[in-house]
PDB file of N, CA and C in Angstrom:
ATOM      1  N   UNK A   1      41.579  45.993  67.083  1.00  0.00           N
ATOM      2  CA  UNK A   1      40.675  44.985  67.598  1.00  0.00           C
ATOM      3  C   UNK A   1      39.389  45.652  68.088  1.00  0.00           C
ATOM      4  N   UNK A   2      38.470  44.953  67.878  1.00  0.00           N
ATOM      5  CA  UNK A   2      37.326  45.358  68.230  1.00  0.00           C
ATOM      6  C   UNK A   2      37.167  45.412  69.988  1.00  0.00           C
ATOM      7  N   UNK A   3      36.389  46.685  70.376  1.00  0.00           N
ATOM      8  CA  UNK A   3      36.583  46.923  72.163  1.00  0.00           C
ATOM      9  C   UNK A   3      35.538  45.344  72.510  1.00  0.00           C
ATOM     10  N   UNK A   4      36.021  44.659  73.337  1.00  0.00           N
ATOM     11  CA  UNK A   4      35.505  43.839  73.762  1.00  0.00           C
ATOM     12  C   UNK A   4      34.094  43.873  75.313  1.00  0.00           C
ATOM     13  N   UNK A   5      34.789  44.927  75.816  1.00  0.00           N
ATOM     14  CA  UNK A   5      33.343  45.496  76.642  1.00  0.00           C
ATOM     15  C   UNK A   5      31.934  45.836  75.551  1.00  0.00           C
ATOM     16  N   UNK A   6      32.244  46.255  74.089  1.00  0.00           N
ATOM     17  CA  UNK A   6      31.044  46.198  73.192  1.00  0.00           C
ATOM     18  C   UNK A   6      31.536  45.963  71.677  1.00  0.00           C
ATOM     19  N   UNK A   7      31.251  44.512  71.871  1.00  0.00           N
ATOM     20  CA  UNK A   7      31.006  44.138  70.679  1.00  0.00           C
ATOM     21  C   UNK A   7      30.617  44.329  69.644  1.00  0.00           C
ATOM     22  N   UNK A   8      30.688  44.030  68.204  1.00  0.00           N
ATOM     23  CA  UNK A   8      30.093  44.801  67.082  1.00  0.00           C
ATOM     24  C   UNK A   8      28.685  44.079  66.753  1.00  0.00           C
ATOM     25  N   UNK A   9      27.430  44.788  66.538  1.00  0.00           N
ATOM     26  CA  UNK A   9      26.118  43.690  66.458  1.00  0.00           C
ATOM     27  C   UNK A   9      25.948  44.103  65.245  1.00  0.00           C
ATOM     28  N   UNK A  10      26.104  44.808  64.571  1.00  0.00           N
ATOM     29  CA  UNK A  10      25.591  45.391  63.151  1.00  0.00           C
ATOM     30  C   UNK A  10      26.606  44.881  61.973  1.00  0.00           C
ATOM     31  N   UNK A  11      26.017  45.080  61.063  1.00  0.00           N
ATOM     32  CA  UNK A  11      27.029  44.400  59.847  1.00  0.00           C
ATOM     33  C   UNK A  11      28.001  45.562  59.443  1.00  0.00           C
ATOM     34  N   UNK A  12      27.875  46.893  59.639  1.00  0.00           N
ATOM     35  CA  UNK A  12      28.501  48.058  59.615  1.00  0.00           C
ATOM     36  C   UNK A  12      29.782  47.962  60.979  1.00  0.00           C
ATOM     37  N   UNK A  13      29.130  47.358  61.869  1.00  0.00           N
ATOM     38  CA  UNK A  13      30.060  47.289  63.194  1.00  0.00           C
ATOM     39  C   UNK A  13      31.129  46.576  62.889  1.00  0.00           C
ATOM     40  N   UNK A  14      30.663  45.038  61.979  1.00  0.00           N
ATOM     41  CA  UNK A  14      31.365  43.970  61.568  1.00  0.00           C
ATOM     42  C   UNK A  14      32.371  44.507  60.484  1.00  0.00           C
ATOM     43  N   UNK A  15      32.215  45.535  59.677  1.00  0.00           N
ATOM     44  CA  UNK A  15      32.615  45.450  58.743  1.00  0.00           C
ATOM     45  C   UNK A  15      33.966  46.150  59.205  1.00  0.00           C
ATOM     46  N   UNK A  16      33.693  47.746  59.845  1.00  0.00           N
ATOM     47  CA  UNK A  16      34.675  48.434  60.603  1.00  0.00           C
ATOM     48  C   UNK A  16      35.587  47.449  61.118  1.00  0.00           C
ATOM     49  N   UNK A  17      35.608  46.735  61.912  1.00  0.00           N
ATOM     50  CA  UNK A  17      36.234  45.801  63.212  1.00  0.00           C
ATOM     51  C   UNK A  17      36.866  45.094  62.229  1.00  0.00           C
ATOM     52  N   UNK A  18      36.793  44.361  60.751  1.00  0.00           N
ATOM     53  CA  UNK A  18      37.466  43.913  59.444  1.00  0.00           C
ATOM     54  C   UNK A  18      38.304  45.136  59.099  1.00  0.00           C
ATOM     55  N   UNK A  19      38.432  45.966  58.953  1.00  0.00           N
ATOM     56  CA  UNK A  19      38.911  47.154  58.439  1.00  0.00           C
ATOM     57  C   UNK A  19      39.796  47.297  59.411  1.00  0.00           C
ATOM     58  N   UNK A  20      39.935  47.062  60.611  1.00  0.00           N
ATOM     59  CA  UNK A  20      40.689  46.984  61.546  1.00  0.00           C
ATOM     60  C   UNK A  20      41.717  46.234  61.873  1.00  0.00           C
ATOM     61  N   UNK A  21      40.931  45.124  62.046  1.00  0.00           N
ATOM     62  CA  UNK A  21      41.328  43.630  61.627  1.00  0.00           C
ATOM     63  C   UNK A  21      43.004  44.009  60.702  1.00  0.00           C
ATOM     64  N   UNK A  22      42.319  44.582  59.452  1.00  0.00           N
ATOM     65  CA  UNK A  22      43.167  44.465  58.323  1.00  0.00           C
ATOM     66  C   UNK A  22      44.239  45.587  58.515  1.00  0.00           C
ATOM     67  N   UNK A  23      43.865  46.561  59.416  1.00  0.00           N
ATOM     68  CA  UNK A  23      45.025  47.331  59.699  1.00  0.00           C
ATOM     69  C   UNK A  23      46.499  46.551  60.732  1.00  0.00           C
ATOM     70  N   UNK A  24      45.701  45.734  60.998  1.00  0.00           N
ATOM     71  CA  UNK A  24      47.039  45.496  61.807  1.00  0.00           C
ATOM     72  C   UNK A  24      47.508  44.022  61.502  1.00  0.00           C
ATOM     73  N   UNK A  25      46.955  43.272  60.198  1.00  0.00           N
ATOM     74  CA  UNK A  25      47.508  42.191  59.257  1.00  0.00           C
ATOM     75  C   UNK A  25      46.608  41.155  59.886  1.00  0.00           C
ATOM     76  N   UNK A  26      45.852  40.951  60.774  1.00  0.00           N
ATOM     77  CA  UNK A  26      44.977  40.204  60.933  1.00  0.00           C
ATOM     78  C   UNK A  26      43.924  39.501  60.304  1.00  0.00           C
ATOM     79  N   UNK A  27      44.163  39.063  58.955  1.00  0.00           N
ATOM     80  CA  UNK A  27      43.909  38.675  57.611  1.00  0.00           C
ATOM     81  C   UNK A  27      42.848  37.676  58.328  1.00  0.00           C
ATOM     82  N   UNK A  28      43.258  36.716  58.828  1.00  0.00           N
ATOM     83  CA  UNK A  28      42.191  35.475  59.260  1.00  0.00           C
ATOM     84  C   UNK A  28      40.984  35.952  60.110  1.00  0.00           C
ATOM     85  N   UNK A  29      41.442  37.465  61.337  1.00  0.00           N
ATOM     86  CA  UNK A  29      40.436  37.711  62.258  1.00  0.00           C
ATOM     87  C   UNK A  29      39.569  38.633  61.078  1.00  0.00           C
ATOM     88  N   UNK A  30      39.646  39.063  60.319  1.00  0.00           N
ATOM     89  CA  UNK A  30      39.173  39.974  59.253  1.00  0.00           C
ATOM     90  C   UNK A  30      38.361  39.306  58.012  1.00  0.00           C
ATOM     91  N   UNK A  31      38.592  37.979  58.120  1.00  0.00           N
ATOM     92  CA  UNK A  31      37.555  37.362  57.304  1.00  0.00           C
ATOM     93  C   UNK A  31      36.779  36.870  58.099  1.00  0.00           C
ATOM     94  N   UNK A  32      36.429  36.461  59.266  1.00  0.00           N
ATOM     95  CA  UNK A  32      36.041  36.365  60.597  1.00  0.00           C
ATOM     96  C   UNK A  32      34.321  37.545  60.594  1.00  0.00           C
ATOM     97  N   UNK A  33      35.546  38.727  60.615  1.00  0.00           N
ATOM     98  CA  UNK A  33      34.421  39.863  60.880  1.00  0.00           C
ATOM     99  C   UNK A  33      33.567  40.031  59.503  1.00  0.00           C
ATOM    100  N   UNK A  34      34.461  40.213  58.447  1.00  0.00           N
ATOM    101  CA  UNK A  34      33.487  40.420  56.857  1.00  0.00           C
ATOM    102  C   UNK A  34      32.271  39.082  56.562  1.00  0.00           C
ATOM    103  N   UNK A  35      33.108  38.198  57.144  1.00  0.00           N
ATOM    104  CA  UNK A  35      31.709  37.070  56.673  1.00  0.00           C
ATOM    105  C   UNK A  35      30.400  36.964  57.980  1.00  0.00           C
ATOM    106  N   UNK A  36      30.971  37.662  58.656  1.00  0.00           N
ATOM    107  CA  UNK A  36      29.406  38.012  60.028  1.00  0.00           C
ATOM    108  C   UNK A  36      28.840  39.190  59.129  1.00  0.00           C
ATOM    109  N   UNK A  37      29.622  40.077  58.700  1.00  0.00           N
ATOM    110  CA  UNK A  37      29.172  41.478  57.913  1.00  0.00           C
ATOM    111  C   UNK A  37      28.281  41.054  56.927  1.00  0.00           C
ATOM    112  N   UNK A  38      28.522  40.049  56.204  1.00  0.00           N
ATOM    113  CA  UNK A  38      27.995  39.915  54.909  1.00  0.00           C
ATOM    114  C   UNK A  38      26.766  38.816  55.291  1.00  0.00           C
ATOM    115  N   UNK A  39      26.768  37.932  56.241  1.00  0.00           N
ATOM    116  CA  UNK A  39      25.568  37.423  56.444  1.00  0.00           C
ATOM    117  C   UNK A  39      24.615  38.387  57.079  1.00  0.00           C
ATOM    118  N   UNK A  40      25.047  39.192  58.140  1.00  0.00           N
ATOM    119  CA  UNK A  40      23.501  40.198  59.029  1.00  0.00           C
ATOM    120  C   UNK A  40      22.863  41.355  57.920  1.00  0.00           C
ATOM    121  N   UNK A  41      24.291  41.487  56.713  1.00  0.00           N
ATOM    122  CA  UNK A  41      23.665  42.341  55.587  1.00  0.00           C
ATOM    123  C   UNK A  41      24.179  41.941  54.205  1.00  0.00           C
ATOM    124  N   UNK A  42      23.587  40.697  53.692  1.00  0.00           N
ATOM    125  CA  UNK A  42      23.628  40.349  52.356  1.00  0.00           C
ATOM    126  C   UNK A  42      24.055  41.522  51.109  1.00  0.00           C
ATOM    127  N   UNK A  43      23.089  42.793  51.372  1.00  0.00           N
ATOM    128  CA  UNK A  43      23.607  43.761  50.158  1.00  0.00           C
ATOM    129  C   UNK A  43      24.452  44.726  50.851  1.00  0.00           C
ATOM    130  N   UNK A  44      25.836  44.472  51.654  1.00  0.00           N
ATOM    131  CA  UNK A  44      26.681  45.337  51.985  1.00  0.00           C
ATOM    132  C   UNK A  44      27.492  45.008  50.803  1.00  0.00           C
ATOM    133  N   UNK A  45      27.466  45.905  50.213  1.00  0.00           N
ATOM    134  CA  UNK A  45      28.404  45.367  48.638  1.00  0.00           C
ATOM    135  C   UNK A  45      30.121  45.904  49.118  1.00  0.00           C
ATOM    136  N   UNK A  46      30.339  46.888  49.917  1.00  0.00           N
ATOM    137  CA  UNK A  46      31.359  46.851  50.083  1.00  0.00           C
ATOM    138  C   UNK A  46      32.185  46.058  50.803  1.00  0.00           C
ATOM    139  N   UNK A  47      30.900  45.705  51.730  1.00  0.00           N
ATOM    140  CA  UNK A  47      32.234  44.085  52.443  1.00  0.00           C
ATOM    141  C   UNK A  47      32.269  42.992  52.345  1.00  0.00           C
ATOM    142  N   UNK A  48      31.062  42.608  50.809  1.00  0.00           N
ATOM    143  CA  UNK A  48      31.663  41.711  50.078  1.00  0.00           C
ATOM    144  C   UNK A  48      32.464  41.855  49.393  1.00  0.00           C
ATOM    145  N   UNK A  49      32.763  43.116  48.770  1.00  0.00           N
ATOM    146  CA  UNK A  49      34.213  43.654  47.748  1.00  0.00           C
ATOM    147  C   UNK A  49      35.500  43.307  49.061  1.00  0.00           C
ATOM    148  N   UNK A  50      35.129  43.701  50.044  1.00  0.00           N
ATOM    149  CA  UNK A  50      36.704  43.751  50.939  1.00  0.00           C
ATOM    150  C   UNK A  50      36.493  42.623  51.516  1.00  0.00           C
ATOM    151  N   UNK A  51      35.824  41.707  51.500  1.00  0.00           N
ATOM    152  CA  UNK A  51      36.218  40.396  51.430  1.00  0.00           C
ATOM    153  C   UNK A  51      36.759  39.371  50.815  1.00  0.00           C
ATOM    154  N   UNK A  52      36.439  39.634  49.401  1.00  0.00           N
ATOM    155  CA  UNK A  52      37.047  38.902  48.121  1.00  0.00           C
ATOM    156  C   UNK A  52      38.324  39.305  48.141  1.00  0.00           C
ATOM    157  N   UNK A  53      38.703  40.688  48.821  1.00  0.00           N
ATOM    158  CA  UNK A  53      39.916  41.454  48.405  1.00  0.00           C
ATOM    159  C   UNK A  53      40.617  40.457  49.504  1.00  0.00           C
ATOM    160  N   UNK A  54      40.698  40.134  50.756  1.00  0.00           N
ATOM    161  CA  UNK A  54      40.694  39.547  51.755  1.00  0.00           C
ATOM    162  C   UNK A  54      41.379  38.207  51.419  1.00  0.00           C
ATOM    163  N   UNK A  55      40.285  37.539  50.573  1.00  0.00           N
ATOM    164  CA  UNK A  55      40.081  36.170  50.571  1.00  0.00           C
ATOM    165  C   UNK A  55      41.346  36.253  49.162  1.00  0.00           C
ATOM    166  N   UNK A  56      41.416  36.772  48.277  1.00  0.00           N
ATOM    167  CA  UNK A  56      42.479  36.755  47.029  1.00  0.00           C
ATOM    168  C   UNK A  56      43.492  36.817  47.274  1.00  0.00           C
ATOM    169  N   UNK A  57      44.031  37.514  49.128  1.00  0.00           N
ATOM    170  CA  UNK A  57      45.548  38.246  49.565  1.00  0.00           C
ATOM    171  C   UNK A  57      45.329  36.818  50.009  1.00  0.00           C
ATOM    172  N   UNK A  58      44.412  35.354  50.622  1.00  0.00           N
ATOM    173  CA  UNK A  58      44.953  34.365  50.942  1.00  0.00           C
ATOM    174  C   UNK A  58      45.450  33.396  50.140  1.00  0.00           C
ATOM    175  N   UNK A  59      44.923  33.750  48.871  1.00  0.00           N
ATOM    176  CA  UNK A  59      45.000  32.746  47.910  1.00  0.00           C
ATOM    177  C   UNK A  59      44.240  31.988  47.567  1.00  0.00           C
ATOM    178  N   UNK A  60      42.429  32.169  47.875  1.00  0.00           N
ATOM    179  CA  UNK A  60      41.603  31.329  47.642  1.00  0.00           C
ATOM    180  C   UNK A  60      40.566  32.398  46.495  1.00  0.00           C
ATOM    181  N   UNK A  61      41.121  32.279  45.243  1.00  0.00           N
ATOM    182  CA  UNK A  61      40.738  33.056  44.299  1.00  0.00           C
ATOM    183  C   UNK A  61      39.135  32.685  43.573  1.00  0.00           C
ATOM    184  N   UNK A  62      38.999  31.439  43.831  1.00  0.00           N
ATOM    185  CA  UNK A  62      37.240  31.065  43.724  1.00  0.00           C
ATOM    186  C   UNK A  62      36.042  31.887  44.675  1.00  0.00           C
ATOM    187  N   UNK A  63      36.620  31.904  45.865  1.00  0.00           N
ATOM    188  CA  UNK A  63      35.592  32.554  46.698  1.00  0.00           C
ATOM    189  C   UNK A  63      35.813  34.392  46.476  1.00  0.00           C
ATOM    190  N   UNK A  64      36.468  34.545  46.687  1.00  0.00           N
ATOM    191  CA  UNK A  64      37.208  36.009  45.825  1.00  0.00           C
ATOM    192  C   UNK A  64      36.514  36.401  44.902  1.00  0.00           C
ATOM    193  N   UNK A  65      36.071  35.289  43.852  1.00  0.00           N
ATOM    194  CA  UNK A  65      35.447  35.755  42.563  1.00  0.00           C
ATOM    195  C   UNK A  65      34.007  36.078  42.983  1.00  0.00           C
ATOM    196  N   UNK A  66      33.291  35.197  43.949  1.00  0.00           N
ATOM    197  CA  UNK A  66      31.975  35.649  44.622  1.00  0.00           C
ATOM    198  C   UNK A  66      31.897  36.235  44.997  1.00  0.00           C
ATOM    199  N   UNK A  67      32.681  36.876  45.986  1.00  0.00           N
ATOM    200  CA  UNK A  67      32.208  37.889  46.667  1.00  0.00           C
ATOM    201  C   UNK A  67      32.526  38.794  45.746  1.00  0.00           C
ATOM    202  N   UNK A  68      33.133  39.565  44.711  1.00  0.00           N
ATOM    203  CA  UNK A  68      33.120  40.443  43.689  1.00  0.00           C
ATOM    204  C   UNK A  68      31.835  40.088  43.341  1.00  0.00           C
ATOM    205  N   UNK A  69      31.012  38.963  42.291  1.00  0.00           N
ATOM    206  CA  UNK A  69      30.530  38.730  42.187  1.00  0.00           C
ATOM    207  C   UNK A  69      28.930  39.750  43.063  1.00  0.00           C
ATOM    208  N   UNK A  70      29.485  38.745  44.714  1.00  0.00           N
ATOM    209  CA  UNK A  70      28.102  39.223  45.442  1.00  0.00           C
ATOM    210  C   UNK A  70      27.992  41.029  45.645  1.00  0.00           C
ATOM    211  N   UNK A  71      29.468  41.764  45.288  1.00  0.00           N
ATOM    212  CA  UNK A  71      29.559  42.876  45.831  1.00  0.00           C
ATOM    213  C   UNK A  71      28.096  43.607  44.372  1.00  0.00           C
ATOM    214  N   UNK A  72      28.892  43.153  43.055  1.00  0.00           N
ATOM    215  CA  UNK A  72      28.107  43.452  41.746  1.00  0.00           C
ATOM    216  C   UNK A  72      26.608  43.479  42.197  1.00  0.00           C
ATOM    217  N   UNK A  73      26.206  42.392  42.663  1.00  0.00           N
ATOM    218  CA  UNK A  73      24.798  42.071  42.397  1.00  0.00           C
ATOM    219  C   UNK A  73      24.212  43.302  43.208  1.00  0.00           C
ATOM    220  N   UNK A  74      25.007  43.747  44.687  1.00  0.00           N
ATOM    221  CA  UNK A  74      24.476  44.773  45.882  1.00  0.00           C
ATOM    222  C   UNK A  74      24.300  45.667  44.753  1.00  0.00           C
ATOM    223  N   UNK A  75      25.352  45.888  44.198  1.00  0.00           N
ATOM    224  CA  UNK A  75      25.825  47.474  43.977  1.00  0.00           C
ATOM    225  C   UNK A  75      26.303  47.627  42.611  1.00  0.00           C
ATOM    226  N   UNK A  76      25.523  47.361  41.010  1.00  0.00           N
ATOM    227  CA  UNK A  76      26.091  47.333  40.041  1.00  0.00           C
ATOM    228  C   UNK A  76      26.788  48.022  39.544  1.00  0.00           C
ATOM    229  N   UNK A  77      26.982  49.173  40.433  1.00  0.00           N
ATOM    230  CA  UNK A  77      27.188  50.979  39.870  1.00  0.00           C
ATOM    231  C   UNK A  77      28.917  50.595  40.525  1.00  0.00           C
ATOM    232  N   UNK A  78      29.037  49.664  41.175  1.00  0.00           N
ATOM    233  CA  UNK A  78      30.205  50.242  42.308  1.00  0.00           C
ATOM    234  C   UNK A  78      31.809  49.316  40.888  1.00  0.00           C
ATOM    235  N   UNK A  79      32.722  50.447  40.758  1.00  0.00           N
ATOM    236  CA  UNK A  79      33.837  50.047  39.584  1.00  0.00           C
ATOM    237  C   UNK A  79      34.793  49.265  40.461  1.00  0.00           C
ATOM    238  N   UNK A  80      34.944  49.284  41.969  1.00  0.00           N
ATOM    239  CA  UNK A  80      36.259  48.261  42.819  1.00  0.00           C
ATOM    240  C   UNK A  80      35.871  46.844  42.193  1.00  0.00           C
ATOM    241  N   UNK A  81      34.770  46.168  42.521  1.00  0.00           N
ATOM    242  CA  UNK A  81      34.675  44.703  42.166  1.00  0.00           C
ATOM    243  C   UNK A  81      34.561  44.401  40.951  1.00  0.00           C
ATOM    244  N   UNK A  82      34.442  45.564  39.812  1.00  0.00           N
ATOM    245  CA  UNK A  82      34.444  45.339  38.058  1.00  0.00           C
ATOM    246  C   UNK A  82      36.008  45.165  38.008  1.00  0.00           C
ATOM    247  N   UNK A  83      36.770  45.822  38.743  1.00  0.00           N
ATOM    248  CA  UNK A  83      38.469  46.332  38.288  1.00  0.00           C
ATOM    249  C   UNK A  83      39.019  44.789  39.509  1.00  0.00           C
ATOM    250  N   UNK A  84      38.343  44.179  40.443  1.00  0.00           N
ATOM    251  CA  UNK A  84      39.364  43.381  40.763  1.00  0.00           C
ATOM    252  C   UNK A  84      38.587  42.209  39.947  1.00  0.00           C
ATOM    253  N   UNK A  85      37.554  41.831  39.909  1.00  0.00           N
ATOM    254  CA  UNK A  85      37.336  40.782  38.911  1.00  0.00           C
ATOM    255  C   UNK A  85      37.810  40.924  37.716  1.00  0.00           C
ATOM    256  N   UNK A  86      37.996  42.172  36.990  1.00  0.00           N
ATOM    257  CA  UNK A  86      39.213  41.902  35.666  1.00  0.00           C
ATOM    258  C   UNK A  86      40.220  41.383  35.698  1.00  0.00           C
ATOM    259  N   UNK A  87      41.005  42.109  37.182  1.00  0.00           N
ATOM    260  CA  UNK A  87      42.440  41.786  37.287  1.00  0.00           C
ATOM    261  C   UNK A  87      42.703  40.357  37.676  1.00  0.00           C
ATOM    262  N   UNK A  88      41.539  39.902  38.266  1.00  0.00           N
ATOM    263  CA  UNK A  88      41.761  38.380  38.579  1.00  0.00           C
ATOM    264  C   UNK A  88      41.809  37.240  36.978  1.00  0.00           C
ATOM    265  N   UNK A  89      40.679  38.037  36.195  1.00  0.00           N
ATOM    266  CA  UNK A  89      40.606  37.100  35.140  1.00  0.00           C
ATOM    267  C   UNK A  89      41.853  37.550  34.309  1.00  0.00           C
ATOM    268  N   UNK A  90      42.036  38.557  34.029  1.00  0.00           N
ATOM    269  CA  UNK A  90      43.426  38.898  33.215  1.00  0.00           C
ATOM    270  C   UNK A  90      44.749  37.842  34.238  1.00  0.00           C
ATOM    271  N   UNK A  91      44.995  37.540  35.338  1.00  0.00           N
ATOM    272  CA  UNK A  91      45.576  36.825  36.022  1.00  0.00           C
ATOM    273  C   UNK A  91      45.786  35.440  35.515  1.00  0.00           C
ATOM    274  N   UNK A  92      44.550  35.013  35.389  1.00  0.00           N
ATOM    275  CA  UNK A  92      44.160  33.861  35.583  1.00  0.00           C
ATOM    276  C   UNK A  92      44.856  33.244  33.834  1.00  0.00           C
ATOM    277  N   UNK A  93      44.417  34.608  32.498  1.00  0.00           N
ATOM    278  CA  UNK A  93      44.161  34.656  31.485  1.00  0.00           C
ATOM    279  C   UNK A  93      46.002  34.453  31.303  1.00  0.00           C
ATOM    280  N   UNK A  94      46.596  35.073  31.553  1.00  0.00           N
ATOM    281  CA  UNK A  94      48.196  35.344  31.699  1.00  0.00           C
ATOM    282  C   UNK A  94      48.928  34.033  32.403  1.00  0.00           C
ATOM    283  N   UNK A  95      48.217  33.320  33.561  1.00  0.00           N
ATOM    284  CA  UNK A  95      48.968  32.128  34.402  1.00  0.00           C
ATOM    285  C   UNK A  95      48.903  31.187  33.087  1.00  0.00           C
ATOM    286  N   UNK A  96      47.375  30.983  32.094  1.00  0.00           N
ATOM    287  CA  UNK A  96      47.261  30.105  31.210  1.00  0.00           C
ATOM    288  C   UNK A  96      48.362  30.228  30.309  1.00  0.00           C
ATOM    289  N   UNK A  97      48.455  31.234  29.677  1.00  0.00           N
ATOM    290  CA  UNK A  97      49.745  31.484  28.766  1.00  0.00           C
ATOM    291  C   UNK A  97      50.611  31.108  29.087  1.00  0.00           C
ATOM    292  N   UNK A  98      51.293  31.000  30.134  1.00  0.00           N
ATOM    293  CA  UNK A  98      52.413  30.993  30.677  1.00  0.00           C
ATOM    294  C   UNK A  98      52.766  29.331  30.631  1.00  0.00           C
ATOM    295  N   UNK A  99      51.410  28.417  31.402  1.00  0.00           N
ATOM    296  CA  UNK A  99      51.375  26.811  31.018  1.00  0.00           C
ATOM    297  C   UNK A  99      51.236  26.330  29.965  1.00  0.00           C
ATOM    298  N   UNK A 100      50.944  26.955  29.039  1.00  0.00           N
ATOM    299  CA  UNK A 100      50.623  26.688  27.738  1.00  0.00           C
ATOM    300  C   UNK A 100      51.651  25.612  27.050  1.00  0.00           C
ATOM    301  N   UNK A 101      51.681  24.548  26.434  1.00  0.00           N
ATOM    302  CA  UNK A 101      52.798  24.213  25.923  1.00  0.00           C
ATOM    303  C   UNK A 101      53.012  24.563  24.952  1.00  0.00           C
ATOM    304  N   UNK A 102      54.599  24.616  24.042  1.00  0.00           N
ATOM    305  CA  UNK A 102      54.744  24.867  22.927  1.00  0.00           C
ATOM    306  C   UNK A 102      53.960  24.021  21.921  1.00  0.00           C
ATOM    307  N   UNK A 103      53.457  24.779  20.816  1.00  0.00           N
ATOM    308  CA  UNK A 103      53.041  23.912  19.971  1.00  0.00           C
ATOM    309  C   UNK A 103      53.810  23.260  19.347  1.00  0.00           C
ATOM    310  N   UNK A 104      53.452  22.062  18.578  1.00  0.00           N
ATOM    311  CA  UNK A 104      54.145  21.071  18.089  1.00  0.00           C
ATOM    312  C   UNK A 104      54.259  21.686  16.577  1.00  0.00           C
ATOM    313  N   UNK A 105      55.501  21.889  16.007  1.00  0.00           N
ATOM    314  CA  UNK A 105      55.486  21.970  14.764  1.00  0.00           C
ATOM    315  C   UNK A 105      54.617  21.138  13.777  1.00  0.00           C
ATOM    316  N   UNK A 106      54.023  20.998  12.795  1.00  0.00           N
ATOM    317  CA  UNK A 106      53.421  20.347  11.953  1.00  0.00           C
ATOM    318  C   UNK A 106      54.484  19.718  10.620  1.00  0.00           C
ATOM    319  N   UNK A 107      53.994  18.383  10.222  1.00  0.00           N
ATOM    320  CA  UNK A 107      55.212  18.240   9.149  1.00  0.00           C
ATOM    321  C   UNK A 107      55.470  18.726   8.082  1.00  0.00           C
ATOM    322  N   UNK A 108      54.517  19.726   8.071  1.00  0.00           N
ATOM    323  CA  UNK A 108      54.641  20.519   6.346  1.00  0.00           C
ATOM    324  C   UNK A 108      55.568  21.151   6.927  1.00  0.00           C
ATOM    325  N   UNK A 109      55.338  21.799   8.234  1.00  0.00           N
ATOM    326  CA  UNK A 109      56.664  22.683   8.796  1.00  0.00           C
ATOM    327  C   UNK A 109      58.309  22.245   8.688  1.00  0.00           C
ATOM    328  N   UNK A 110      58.006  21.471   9.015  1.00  0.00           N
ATOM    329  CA  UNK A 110      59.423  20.391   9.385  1.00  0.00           C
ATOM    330  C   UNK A 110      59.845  20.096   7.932  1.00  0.00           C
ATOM    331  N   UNK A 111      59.068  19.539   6.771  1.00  0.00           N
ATOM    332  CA  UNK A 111      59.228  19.300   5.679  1.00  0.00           C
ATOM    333  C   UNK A 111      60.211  20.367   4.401  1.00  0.00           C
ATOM    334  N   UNK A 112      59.500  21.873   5.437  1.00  0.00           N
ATOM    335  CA  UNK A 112      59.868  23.467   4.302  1.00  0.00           C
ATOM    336  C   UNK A 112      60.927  23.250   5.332  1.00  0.00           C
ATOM    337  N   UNK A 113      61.690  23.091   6.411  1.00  0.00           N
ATOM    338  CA  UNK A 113      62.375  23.174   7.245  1.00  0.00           C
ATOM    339  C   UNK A 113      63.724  22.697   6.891  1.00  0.00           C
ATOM    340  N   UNK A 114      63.770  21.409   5.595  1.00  0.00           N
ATOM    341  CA  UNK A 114      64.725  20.392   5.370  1.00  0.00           C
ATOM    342  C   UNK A 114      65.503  21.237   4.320  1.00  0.00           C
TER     343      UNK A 114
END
């Protein structure tokens, strides 16, 4: 937890005190601190990456994709938010398969079938 005699004012302060947050499973106080982080510093690309990372362990995989997204735009060079935005779309790409219904045989099928 962040020392409460001094608060964090910087988006670096914010981001640490998330990192913290997340050490001790404080998932909700940790998106708390990353989204103060990411407003006082728009191009902190890393705590928009560890926010999406954050926001994906809750299950809200749309906002997840932005902040990867917002981490890219900081920091195009940086490979964490290329490798979790894959893994999300390969996710996403794999859940589809999975709903997919069987296709319907066709009657020529059914016909060579008799």
């Amino acid at each position: 937890m962040p020392d409460t005699t001094h608060p964090p004012r910087t988006a670096a302060q914010w981001h640490s005190a998330a990192l913290r947050y997340l050490e001790q499973g404080l998932l909700n106080d940790a998106v708390k601190a990353l989204r103060l982080a990411v407003e006082l510093d728009p191009r902190n690309a890393r705590a928009w990456n560890d926010f999406g990372v954050v926001l994906e362990a809750l299950g809200n995989r749309r906002d997840a994709v932005h902040c990867y997204r917002q981490a890219l735009r900081a920091a195009p060079e940086l490979e964490e938010p290329k490798r979790n935005l894959m893994m999300l779309a390969l996710e996403a790409s794999l859940m589809r398969s999975v709903e997919m219904p069987r296709p319907v045989r066709s009657r020529a099928a059914l016909a060579v079938a008799r």
